[in-house]
Every structure is written in structure tokens, then in C-alpha cells.
C-alpha atoms as a PDB file:
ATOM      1  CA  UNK A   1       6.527   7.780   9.754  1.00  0.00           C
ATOM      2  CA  UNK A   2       5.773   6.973   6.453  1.00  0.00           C
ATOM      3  CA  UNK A   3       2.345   5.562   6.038  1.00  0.00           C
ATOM      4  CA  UNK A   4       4.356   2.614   3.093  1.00  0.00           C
ATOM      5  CA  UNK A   5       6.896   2.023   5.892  1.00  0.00           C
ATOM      6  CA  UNK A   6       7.728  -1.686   5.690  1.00  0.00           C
ATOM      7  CA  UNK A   7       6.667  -1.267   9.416  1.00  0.00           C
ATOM      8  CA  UNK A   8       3.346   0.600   8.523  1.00  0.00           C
ATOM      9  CA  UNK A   9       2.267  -1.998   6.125  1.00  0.00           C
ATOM     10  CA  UNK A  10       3.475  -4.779   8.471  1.00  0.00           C
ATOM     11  CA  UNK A  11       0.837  -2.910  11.122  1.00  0.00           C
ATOM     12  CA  UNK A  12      -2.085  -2.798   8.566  1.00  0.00           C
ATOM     13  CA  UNK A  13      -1.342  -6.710   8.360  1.00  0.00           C
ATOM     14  CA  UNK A  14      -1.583  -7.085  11.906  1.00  0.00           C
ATOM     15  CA  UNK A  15      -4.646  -5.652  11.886  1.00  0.00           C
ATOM     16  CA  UNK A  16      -6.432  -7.156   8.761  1.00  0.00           C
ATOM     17  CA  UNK A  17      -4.995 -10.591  10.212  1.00  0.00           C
ATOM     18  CA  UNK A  18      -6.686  -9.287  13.952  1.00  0.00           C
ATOM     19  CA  UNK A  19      -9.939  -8.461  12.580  1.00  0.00           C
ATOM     20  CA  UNK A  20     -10.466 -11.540  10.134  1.00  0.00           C
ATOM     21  CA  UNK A  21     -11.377  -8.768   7.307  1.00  0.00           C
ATOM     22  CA  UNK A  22      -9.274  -6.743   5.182  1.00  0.00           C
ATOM     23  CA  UNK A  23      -9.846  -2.988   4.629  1.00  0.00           C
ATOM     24  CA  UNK A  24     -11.623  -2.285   1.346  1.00  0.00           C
ATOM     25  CA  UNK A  25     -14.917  -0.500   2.039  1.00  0.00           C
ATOM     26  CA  UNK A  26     -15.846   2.527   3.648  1.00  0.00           C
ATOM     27  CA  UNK A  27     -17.287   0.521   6.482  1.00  0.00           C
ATOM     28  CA  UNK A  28     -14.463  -1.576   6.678  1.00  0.00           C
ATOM     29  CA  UNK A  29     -13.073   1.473   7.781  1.00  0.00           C
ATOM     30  CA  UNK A  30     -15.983   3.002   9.902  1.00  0.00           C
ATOM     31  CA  UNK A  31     -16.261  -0.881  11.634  1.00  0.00           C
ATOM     32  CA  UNK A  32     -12.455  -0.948  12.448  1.00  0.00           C
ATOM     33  CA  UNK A  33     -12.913   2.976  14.066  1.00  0.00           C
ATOM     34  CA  UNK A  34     -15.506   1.412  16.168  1.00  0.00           C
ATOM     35  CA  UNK A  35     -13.522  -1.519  17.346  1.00  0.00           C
ATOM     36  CA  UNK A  36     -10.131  -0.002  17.960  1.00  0.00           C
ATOM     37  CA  UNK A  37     -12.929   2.840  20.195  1.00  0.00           C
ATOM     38  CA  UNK A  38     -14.332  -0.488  21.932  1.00  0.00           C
ATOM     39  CA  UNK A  39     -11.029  -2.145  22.973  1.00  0.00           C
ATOM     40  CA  UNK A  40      -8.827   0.896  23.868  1.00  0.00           C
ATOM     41  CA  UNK A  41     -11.220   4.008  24.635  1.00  0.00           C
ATOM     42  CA  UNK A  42      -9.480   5.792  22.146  1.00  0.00           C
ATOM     43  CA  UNK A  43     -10.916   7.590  18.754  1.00  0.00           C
ATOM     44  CA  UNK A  44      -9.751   7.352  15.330  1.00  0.00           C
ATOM     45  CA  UNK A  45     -11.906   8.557  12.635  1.00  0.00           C
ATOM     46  CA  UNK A  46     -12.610   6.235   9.689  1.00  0.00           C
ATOM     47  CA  UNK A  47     -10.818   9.213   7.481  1.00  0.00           C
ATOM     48  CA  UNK A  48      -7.488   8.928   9.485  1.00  0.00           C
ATOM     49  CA  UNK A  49      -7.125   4.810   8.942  1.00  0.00           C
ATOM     50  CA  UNK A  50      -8.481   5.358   5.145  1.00  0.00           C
ATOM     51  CA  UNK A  51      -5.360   7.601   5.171  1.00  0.00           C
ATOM     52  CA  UNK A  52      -2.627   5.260   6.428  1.00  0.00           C
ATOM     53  CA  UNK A  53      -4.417   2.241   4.295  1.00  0.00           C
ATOM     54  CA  UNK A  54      -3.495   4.489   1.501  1.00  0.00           C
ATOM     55  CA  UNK A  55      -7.483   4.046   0.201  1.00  0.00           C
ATOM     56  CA  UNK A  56      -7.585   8.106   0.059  1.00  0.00           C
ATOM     57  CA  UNK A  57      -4.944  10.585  -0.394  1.00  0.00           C
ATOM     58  CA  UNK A  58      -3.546  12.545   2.531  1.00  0.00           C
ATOM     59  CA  UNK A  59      -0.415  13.112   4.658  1.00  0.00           C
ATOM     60  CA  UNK A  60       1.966  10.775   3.835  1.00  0.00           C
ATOM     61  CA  UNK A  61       3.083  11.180   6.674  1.00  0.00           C
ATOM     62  CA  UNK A  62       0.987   9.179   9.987  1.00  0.00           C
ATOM     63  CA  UNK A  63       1.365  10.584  13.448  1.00  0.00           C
ATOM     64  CA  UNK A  64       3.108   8.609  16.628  1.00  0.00           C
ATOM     65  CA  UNK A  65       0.385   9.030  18.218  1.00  0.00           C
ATOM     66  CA  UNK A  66      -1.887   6.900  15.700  1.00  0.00           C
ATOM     67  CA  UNK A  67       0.457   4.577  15.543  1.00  0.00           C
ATOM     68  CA  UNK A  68       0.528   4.243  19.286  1.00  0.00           C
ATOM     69  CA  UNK A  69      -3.485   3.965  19.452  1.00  0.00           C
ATOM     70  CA  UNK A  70      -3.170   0.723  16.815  1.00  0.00           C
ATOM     71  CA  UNK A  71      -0.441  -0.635  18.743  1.00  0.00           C
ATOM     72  CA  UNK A  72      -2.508  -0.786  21.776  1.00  0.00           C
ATOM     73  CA  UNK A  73      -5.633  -2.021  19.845  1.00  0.00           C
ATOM     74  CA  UNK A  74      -2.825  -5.044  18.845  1.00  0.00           C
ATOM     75  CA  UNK A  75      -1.961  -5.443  22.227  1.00  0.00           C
ATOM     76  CA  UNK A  76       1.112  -3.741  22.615  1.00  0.00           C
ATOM     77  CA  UNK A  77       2.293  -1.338  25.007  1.00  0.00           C
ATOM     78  CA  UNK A  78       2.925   1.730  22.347  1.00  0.00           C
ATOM     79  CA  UNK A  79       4.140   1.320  18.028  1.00  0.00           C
ATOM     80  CA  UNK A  80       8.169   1.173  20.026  1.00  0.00           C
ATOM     81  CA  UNK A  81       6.945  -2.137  21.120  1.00  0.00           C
ATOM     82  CA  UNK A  82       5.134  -2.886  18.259  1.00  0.00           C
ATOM     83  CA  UNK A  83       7.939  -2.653  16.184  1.00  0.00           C
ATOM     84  CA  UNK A  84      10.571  -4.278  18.695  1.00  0.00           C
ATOM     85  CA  UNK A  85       7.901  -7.041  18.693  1.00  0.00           C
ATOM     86  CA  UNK A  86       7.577  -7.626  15.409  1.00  0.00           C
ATOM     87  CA  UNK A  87      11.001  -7.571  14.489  1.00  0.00           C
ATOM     88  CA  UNK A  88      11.044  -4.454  12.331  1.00  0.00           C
ATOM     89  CA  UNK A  89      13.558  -2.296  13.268  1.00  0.00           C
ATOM     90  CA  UNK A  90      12.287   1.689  12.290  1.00  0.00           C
ATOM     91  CA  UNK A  91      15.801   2.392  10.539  1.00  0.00           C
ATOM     92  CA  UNK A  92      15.425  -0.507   8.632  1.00  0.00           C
ATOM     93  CA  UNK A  93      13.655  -0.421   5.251  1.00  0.00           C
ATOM     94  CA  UNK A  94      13.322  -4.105   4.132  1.00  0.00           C
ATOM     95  CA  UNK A  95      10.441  -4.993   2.597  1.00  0.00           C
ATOM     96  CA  UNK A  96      10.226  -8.866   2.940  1.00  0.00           C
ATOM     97  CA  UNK A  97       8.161  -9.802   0.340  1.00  0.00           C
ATOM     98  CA  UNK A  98       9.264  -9.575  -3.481  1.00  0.00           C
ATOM     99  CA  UNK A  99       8.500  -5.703  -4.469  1.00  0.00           C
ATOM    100  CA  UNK A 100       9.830  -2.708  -6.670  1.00  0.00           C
ATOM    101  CA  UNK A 101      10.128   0.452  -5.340  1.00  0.00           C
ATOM    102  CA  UNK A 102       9.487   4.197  -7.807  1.00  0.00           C
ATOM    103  CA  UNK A 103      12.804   5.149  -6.539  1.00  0.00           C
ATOM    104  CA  UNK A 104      14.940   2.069  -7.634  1.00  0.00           C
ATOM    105  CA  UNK A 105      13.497   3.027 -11.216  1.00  0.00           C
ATOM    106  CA  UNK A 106      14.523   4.942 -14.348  1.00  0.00           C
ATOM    107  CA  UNK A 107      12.381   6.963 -16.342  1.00  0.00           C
ATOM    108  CA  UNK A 108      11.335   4.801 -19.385  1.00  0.00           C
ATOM    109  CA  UNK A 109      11.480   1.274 -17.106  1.00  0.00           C
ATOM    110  CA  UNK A 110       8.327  -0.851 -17.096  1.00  0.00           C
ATOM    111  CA  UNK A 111       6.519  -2.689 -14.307  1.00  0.00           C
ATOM    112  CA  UNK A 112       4.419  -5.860 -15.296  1.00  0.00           C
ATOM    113  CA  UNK A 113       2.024  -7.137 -12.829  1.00  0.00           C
ATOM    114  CA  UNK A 114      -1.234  -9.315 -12.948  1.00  0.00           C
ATOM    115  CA  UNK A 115      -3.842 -10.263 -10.836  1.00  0.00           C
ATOM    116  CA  UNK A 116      -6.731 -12.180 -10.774  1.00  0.00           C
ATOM    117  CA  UNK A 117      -8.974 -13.402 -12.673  1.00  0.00           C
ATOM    118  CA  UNK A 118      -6.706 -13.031 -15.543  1.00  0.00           C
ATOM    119  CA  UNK A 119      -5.829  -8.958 -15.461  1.00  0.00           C
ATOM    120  CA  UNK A 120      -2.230  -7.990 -16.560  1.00  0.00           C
ATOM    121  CA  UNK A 121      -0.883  -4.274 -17.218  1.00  0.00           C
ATOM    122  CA  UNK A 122       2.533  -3.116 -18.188  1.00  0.00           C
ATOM    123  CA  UNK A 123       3.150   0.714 -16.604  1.00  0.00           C
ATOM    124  CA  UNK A 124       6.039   2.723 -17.822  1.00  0.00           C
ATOM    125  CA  UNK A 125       7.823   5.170 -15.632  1.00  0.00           C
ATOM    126  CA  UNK A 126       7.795   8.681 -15.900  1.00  0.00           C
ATOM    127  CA  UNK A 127       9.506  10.453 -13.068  1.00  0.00           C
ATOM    128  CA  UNK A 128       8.401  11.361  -9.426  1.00  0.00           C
ATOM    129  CA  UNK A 129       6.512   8.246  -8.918  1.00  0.00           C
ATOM    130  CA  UNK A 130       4.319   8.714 -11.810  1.00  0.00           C
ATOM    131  CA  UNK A 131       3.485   5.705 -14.390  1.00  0.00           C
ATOM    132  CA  UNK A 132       1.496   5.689 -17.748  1.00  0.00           C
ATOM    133  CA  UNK A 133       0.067   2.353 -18.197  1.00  0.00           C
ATOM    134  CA  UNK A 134       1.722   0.732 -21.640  1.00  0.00           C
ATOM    135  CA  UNK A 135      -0.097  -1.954 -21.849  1.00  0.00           C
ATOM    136  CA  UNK A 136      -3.766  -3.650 -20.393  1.00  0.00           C
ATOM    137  CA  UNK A 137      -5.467  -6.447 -20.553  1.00  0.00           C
ATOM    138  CA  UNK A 138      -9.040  -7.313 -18.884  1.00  0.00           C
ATOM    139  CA  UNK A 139      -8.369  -4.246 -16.465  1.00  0.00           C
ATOM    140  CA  UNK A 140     -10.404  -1.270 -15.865  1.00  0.00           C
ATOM    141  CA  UNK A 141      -7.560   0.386 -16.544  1.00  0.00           C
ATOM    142  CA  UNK A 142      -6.277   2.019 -20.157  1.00  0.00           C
ATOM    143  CA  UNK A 143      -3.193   2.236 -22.074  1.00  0.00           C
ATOM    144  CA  UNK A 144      -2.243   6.068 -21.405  1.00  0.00           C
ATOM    145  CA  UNK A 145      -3.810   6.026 -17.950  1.00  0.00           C
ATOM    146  CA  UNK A 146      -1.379   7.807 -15.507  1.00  0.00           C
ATOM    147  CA  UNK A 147      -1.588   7.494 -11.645  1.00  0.00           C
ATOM    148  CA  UNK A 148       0.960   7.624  -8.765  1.00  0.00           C
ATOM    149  CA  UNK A 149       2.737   4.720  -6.952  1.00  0.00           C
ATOM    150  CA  UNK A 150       5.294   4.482  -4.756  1.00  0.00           C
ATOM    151  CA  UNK A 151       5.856   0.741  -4.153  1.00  0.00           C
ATOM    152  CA  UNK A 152       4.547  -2.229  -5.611  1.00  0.00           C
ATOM    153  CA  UNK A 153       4.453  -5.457  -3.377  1.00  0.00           C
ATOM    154  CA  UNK A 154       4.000  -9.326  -4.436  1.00  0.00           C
ATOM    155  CA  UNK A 155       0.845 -10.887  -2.686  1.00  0.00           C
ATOM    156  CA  UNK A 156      -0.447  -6.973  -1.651  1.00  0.00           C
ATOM    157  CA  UNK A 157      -3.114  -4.570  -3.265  1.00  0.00           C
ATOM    158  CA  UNK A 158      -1.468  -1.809  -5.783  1.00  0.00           C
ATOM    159  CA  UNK A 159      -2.580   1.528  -4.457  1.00  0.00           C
ATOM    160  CA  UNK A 160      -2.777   4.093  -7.325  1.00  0.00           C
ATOM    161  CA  UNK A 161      -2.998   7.405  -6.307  1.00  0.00           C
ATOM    162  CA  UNK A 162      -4.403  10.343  -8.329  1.00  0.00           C
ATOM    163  CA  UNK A 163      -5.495   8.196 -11.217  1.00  0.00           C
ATOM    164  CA  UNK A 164      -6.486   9.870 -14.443  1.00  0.00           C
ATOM    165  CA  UNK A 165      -8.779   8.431 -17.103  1.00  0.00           C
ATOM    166  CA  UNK A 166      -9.581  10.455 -20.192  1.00  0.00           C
ATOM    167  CA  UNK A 167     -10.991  14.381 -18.574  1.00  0.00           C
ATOM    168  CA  UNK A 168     -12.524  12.292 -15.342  1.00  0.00           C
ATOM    169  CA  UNK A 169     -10.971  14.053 -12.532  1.00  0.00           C
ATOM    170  CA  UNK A 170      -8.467  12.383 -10.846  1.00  0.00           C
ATOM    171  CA  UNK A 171      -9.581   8.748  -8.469  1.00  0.00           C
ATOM    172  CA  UNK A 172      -7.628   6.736  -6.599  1.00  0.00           C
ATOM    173  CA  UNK A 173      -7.949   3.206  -7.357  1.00  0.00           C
ATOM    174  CA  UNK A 174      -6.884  -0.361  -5.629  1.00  0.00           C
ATOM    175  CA  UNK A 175      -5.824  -3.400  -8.016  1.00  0.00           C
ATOM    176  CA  UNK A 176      -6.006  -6.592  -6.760  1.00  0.00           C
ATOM    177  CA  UNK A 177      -7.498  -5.865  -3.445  1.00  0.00           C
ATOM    178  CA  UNK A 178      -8.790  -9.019  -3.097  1.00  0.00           C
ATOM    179  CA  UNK A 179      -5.711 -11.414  -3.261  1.00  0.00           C
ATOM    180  CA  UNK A 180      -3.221  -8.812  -3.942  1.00  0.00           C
ATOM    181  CA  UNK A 181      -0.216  -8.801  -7.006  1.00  0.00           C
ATOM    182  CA  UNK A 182      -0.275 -12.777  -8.463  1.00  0.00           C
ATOM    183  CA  UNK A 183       2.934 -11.893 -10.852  1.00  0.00           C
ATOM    184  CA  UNK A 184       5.306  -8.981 -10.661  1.00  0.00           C
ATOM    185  CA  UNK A 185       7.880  -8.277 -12.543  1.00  0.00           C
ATOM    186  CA  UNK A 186      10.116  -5.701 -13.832  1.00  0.00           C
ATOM    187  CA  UNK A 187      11.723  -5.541 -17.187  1.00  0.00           C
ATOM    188  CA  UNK A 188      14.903  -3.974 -16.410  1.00  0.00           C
ATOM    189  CA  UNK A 189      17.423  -4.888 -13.684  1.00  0.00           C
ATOM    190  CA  UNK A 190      17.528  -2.030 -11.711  1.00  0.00           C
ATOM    191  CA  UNK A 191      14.717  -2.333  -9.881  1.00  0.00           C
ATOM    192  CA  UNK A 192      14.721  -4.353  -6.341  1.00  0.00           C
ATOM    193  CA  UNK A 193      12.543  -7.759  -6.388  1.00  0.00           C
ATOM    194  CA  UNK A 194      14.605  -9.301  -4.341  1.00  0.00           C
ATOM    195  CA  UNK A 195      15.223  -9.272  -0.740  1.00  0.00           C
ATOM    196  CA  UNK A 196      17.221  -5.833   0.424  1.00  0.00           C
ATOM    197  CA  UNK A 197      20.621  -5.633   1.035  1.00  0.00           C
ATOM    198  CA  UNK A 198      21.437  -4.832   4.346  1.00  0.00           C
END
């Protein structure tokens, strides 16, 4: 399953929303490994969650078995019911939220977002989920910055993988993981910010 799934990232909800904290730390990480331990008897090591929050690279890929742990840790019987639960059907890939996916893009389109206080970028797309950033304002980030994204979501955090700043090795990075993407918008029409089609 793929760890941006509309149904993986409606999971991580779940459990932000379960724990009262969202996952930004290290020990956000190492405190949820303990908890999910304390309620179900089960391990997961901080590195595995870090992995399907998308805070480190790794397998994009996340194993049933994982999913069935966090499931359980939710309440549920195994991630079947989770998802049968929570209305999200595995073959379907709506994202409910405004969002723009890499692969709805052409190479050359641009992605404007902002978040708070006051930070706005423009990234241009390159190809193979890659973006340069065009534009920056107030943002740690540079104009000819270049990370990896595969989906950018209204209201979420923007995970950039494999983010490259001058000769500093590659990072990844989180924007707007406090209160997530205030404005995003695309400035072409082939991308998807609206509801999918069925």
C-alpha cells in the first residue's frame, strides 16, 4: 500500500486526531511506538511510523501487517476494517480535500502554495516528481532548490523529499507542519484541485 494512499493519510489522521498530537518530532514518533506497544502488545519501531509519516525516506511502500498493528491501536479489528469503517474503499483514490497530484502535471507547470505566518513559494515541475522552486518568499527555502513530491494537499504538511540546497547533501524537509497548506493553487488547468472524478 502506498504510504500517500488517500487511505494511509486518512490513518495518520486517525491517529494524530487519537493521540491529541501530531507527528513532527523524533519523539513524537518514539512516544506513539510506545503507546501503540501499551495498547496492543505489539512493536513498531519509531523508524517504521517516521517512514509511513513520510518524515524520512524509505519504502514507499508500508506492509499489511503495519497497517493491521495501527488499525488495532484505532480500535479496529485489522486496516480491512479500518478502511470499510472509514469509508475509504482501497481501489478508490479520492483524495477529499483540495490537492494536486505530480502525476496530473506537465513538465514546466507551477504549484503555488503558502503557509503561515506569511510564507509563499512557486515550484516548477520537472519530471518524475521533481520540482525546482521558482519563486520564495519568507521560506527557508530558495529559488533553484529542488526536492521530490508526490502530492500536495490543502490544510496538510508538504513533505519534500530529498531536498537539495546549494552542495548540502540532500534533507528532507516538512512545510507547514504546523497548520498545514493555507493557499494552494496551480497555475495551469491540468492539475486536479478539485474533488476526483469517479
Amino acid at each position: 500500500m502506498q504510504k500517500n494512499s488517500p487511505e494511509i493519510v486518512e490513518l495518520r489522521k486517525c491517529i494524530e486526531e487519537n493521540m491529541k498530537r501530531k507527528m513532527r518530532t523524533p519523539n513524537d514518533f518514539v512516544f506513539l511506538s510506545g503507546a501503540v506497544f501499551d495498547r496492543v502488545r505489539e512493536t513498531i519501531s519509531p523508524t517504521t511510523l517516521k517512514r509511513l509519516w513520510g518524515y524520512i525516506d524509505g519504502a514507499d511502500q508500508t506492509r499489511n501487517s503495519t497497517l493491521d498493528i495501527l488499525s488495532r491501536f484505532l480500535g479496529y479489528r485489522n486496516w480491512d476494517e479500518f478502511v470499510e469503517k472509514t469509508g475509504m474503499e482501497s481501489n478508490s483514490d479520492e483524495v477529499l480535500s483540495p490537492h494536486i497530484k505530480a502525476v496530473d502535471l506537465q513538465v514546466g507547470d507551477c504549484v503555488k502554495v503558502s503557509w503561515m505566518p506569511n510564507r509563499r513559494c512557486t515550484f516548477r515541475y520537472l519530471g518524475e516528481e521533481q520540482f525546482v522552486v521558482e519563486e520564495a518568499e519568507n521560506s527557508k527555502l530558495k529559488v533553484g532548490n529542488t526536492f521530490y513530491c508526490s502530492l500536495f494537499i490543502l490544510g496538510e504538511p508538504l513533505y519534500l523529499s530529498r531536498l537539495v540546497q546549494g552542495k548540502n547533501p540532500p534533507v528532507d524537509f516538512v512545510v507547514g507542519n504546523r497548520d498545514g497548506l493555507c493557499e494552494l493553487l496551480p497555475s495551469t488547468t491540468s492539475a486536479s484541485t478539485h474533488r476526483s472524478h469517479h
